[in-house]
PDB file of N, CA and C in Angstrom:
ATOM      1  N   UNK A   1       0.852  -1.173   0.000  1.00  0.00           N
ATOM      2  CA  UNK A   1       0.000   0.000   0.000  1.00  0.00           C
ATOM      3  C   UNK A   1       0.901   1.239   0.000  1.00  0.00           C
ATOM      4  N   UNK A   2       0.718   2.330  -0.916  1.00  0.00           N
ATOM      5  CA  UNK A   2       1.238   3.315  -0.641  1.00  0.00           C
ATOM      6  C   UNK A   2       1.133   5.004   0.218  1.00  0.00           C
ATOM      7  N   UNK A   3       2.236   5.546   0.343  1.00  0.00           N
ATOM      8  CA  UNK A   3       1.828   6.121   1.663  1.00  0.00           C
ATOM      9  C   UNK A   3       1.029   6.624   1.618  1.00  0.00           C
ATOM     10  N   UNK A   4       0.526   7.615   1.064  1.00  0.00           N
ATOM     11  CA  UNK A   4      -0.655   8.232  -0.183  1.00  0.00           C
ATOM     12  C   UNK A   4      -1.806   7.636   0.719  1.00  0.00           C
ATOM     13  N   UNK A   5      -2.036   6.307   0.081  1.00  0.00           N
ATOM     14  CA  UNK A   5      -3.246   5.627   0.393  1.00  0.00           C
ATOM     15  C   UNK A   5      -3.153   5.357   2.233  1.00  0.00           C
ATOM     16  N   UNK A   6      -2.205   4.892   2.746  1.00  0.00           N
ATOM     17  CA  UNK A   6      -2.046   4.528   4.146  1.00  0.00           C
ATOM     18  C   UNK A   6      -2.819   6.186   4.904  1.00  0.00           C
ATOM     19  N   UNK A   7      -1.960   7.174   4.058  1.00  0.00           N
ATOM     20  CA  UNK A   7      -2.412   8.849   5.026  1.00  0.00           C
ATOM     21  C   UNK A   7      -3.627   8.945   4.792  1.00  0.00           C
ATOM     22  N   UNK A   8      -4.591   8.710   3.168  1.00  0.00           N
ATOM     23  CA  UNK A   8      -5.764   8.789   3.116  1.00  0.00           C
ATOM     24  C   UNK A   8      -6.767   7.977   3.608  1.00  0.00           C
ATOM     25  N   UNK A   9      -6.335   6.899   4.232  1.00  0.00           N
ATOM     26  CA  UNK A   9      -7.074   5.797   5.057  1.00  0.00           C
ATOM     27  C   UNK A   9      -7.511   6.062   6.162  1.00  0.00           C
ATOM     28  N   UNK A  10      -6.120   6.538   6.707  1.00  0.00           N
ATOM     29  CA  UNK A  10      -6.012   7.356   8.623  1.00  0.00           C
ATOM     30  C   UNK A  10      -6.690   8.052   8.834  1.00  0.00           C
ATOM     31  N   UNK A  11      -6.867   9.061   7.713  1.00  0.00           N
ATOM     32  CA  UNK A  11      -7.500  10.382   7.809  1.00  0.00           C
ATOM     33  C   UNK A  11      -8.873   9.953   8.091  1.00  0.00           C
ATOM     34  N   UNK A  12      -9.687   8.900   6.747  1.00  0.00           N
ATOM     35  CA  UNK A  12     -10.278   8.698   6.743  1.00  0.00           C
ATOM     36  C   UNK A  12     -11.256   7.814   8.004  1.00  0.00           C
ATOM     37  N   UNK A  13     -10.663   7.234   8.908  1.00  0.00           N
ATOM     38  CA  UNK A  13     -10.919   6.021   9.981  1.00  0.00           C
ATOM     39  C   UNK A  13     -10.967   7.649  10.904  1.00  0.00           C
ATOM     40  N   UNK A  14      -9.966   8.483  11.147  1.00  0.00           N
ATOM     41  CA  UNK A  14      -9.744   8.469  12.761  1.00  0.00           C
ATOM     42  C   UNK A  14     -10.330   9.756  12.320  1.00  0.00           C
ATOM     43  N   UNK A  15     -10.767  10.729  11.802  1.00  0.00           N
ATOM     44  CA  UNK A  15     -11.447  12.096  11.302  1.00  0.00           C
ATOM     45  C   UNK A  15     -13.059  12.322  10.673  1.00  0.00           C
ATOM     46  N   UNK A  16     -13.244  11.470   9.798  1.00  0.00           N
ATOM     47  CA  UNK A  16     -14.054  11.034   9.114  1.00  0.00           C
ATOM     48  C   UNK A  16     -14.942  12.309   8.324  1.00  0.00           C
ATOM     49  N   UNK A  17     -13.652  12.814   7.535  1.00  0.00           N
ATOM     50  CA  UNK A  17     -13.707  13.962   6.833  1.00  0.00           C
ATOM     51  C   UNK A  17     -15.019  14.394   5.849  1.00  0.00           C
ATOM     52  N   UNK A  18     -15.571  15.194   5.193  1.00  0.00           N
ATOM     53  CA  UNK A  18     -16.319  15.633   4.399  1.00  0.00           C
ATOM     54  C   UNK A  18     -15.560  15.847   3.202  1.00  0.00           C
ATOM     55  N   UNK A  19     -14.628  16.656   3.474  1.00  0.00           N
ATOM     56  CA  UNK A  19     -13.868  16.401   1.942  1.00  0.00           C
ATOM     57  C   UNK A  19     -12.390  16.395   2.599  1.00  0.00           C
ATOM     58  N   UNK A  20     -11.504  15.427   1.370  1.00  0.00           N
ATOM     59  CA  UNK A  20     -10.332  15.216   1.502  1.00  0.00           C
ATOM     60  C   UNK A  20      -9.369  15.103   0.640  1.00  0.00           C
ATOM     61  N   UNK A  21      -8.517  16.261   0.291  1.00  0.00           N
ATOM     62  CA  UNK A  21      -7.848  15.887  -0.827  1.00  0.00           C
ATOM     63  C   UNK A  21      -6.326  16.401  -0.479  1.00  0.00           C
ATOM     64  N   UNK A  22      -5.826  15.087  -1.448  1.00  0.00           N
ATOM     65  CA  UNK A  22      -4.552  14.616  -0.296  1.00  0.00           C
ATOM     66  C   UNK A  22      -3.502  14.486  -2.266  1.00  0.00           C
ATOM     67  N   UNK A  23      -2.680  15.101  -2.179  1.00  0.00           N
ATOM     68  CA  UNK A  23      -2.257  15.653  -3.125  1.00  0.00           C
ATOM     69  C   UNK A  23      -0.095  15.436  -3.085  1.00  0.00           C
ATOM     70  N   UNK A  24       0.652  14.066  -3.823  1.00  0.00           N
ATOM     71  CA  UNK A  24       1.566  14.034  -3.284  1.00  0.00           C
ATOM     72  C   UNK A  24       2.866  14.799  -4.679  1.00  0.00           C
ATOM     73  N   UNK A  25       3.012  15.784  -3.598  1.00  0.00           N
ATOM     74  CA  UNK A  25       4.270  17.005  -4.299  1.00  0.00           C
ATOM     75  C   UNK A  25       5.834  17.074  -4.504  1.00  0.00           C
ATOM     76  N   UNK A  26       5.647  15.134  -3.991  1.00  0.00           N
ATOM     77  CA  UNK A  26       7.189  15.430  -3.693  1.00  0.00           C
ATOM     78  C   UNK A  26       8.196  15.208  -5.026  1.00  0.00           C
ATOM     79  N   UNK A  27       7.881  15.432  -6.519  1.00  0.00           N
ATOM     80  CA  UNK A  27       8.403  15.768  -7.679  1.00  0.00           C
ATOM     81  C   UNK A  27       8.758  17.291  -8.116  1.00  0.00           C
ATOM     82  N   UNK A  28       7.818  18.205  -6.768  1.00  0.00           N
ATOM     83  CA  UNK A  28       8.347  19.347  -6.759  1.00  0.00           C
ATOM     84  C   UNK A  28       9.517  19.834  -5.771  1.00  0.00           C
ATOM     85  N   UNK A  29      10.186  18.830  -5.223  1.00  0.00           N
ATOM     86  CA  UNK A  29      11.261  18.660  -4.168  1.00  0.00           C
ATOM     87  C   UNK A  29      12.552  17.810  -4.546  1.00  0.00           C
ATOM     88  N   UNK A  30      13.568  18.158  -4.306  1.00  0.00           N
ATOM     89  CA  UNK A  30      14.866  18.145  -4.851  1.00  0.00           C
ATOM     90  C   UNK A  30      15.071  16.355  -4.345  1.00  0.00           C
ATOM     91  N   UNK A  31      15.561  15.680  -4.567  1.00  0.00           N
ATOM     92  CA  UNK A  31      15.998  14.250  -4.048  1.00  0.00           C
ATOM     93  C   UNK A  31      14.588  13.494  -5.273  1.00  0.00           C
ATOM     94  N   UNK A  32      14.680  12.317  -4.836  1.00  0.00           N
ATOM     95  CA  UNK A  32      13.939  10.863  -5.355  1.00  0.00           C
ATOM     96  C   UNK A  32      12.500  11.587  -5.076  1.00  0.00           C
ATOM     97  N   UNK A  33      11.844  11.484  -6.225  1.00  0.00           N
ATOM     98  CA  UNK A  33      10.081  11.888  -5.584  1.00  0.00           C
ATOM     99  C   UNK A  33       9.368  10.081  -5.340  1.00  0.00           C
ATOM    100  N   UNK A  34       9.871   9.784  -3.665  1.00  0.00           N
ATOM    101  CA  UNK A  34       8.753   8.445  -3.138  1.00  0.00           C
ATOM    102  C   UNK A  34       8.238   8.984  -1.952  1.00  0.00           C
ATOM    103  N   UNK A  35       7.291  10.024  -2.946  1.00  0.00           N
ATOM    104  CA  UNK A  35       5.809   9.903  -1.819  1.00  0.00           C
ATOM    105  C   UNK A  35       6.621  10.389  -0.385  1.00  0.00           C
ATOM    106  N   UNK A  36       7.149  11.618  -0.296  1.00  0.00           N
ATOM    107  CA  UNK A  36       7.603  12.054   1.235  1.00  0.00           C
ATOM    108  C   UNK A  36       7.066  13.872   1.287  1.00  0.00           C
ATOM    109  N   UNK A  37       6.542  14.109   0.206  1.00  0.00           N
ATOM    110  CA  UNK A  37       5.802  15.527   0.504  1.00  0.00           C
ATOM    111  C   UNK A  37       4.082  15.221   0.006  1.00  0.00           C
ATOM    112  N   UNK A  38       3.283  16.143   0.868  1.00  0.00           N
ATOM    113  CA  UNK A  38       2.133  15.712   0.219  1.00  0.00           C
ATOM    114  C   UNK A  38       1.616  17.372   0.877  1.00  0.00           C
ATOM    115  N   UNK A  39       0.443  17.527   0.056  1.00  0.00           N
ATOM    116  CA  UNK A  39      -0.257  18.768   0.342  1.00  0.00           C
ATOM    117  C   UNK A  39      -1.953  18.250   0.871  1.00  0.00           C
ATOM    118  N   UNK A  40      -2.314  18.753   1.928  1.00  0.00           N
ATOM    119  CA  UNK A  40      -3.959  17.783   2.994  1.00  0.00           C
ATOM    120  C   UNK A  40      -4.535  19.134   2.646  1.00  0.00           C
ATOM    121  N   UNK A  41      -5.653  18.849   2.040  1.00  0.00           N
ATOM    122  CA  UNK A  41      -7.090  19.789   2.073  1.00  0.00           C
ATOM    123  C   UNK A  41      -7.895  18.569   2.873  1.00  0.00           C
ATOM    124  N   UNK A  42      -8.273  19.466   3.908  1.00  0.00           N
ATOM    125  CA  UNK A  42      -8.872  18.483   4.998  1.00  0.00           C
ATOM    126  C   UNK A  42     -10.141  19.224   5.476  1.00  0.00           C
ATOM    127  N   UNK A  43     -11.362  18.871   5.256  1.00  0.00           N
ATOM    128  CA  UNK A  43     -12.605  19.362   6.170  1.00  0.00           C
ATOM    129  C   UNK A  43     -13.368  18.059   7.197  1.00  0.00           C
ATOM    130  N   UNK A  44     -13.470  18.473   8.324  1.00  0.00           N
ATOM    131  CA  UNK A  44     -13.343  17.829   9.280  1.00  0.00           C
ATOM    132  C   UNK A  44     -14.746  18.463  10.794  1.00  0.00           C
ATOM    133  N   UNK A  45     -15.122  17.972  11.215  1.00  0.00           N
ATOM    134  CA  UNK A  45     -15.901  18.488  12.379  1.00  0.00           C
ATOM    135  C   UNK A  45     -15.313  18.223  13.525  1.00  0.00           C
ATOM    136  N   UNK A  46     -14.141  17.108  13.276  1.00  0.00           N
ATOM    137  CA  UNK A  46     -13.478  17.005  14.716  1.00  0.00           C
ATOM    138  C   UNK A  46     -12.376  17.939  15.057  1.00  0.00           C
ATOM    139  N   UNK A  47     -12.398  19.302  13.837  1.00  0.00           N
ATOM    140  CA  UNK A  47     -11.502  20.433  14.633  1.00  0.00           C
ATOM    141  C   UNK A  47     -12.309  21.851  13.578  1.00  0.00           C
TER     142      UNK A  47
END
């Protein structure tokens, strides 16, 4: 499973968001792009 999916899972179980968009940037970051930057649009009632 990738991390991507593992962060959008979590989010999903322990938040139980309205909308979620989970966006991974790390091809805009210098080194190997595997999935280590990501950008969270997160709507949520538990904050």
């Amino acid at each position: 499973m990738s991390r991507a999916a593992i962060l959008k899972q979590t989010f999903e179980q322990e938040l139980n968001p309205q909308v979620i968009d989970l966006v991974d940037e790390s091809h805009m970051h210098s080194g190997p792009a595997l999935e280590t930057h990501f950008k969270v649009t997160l709507v949520s009632e538990a904050f």
